[in-house]
C-alpha atoms as a PDB file:
ATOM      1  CA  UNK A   1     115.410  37.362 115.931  1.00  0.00           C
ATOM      2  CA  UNK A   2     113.885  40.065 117.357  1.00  0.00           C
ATOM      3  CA  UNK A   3     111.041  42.575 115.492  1.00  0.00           C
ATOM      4  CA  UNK A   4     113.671  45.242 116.285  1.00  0.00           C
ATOM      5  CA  UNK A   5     116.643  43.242 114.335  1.00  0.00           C
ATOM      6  CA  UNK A   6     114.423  41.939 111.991  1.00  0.00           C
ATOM      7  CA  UNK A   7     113.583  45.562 110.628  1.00  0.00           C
ATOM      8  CA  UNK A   8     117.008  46.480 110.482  1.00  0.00           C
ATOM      9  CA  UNK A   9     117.593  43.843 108.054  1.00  0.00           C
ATOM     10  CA  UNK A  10     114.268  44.545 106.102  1.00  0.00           C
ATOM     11  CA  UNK A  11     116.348  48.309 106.129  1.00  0.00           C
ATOM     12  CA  UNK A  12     119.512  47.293 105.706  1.00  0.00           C
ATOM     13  CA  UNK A  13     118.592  45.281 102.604  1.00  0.00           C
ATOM     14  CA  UNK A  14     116.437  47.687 101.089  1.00  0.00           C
ATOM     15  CA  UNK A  15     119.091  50.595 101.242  1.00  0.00           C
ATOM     16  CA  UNK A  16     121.401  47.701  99.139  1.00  0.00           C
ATOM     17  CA  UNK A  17     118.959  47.213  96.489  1.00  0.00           C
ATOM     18  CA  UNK A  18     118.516  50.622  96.015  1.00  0.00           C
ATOM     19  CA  UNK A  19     122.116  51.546  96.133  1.00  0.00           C
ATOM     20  CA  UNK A  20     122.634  49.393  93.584  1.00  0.00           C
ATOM     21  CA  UNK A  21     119.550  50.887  91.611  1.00  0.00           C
ATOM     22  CA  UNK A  22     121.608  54.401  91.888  1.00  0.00           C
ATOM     23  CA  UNK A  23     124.623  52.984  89.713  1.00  0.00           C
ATOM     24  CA  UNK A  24     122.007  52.375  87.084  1.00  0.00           C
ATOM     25  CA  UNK A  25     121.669  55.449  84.435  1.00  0.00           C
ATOM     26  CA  UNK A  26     117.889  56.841  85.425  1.00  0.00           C
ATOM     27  CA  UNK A  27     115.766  59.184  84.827  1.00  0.00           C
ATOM     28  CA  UNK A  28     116.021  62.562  87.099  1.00  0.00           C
ATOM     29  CA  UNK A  29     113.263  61.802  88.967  1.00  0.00           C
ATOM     30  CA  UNK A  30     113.234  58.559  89.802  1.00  0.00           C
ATOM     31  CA  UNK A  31     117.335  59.167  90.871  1.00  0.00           C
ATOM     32  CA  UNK A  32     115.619  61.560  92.948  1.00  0.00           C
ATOM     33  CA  UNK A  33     112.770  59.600  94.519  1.00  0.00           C
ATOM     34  CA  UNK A  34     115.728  56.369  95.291  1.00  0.00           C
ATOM     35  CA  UNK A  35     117.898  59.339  96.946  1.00  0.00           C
ATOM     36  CA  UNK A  36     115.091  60.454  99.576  1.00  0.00           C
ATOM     37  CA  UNK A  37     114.229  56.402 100.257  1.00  0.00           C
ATOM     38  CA  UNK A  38     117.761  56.126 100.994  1.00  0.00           C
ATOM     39  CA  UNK A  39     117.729  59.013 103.128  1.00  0.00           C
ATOM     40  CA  UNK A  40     114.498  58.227 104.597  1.00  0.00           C
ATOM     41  CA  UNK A  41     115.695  53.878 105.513  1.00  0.00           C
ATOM     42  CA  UNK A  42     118.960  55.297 106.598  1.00  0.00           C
ATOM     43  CA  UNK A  43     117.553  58.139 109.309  1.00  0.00           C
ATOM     44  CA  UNK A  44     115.075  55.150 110.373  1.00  0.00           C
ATOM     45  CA  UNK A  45     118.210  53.167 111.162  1.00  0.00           C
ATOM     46  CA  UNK A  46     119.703  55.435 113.029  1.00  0.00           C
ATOM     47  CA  UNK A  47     116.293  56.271 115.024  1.00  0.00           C
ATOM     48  CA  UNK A  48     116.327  52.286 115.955  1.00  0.00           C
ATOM     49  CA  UNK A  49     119.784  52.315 116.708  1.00  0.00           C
ATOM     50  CA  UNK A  50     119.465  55.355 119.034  1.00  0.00           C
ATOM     51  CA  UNK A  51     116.621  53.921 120.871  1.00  0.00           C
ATOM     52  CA  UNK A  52     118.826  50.489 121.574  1.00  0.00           C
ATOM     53  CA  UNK A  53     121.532  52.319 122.909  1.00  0.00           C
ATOM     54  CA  UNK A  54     119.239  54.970 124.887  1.00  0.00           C
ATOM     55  CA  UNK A  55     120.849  58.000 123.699  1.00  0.00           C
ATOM     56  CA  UNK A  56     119.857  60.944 125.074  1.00  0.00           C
ATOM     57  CA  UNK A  57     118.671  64.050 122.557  1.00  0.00           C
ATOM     58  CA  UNK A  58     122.264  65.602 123.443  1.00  0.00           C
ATOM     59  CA  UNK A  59     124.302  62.450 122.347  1.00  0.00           C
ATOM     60  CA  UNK A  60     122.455  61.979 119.205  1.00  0.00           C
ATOM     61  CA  UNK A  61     123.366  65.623 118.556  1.00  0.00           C
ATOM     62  CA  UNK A  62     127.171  64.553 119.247  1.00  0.00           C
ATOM     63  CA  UNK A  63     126.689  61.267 117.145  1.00  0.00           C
ATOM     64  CA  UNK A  64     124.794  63.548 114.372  1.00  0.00           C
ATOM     65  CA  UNK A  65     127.600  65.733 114.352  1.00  0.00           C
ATOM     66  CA  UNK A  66     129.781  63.761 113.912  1.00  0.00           C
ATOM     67  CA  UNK A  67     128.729  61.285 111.254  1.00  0.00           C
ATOM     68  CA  UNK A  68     127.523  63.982 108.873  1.00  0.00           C
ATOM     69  CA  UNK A  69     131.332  65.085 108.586  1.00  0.00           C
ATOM     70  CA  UNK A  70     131.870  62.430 106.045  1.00  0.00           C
ATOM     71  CA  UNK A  71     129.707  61.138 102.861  1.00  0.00           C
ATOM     72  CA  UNK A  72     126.971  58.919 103.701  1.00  0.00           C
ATOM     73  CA  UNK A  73     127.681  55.453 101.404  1.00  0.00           C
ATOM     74  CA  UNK A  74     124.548  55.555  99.122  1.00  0.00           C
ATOM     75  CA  UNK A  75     125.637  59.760  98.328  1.00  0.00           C
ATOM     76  CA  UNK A  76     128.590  57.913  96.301  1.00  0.00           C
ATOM     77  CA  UNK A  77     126.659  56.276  94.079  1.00  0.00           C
ATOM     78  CA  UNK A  78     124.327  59.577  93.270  1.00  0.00           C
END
């Protein structure tokens, strides 16, 4: 695998386990603190993700427009 796949996973798996951390009844702030991780591992995604497909500044506008028209998956568990 490449160091580029291989840090997708790492992401991919650590958005899971904190999505699953979210269902969990916790205290305000660490809720808060597990939201912005999520937020933070899911942007990083998309900046790998972007960068394999070479998309310009204008079609990650597009795909940013787009995508934020419906609930991100770990916002359903907040």
């Amino acid at each position: 695998m490449s160091p580029t796949c291989d840090r997708i996973t790492v992401l991919a798996d650590l958005l899971l386990s904190m999505n699953k951390a979210l269902v969990e009844d916790l205290p305000p702030e660490e809720r808060s603190r597990l939201e912005a991780a999520c937020e933070e591992a899911d942007r990083e995604i998309d900046r790998i993700v972007y960068a394999l497909y070479g998309l310009t500044e204008e079609e990650i506008v597009v795909v940013e427009g787009a995508t934020h028209e419906r609930p991100r998956p770990y916002q359903g568990c907040a």
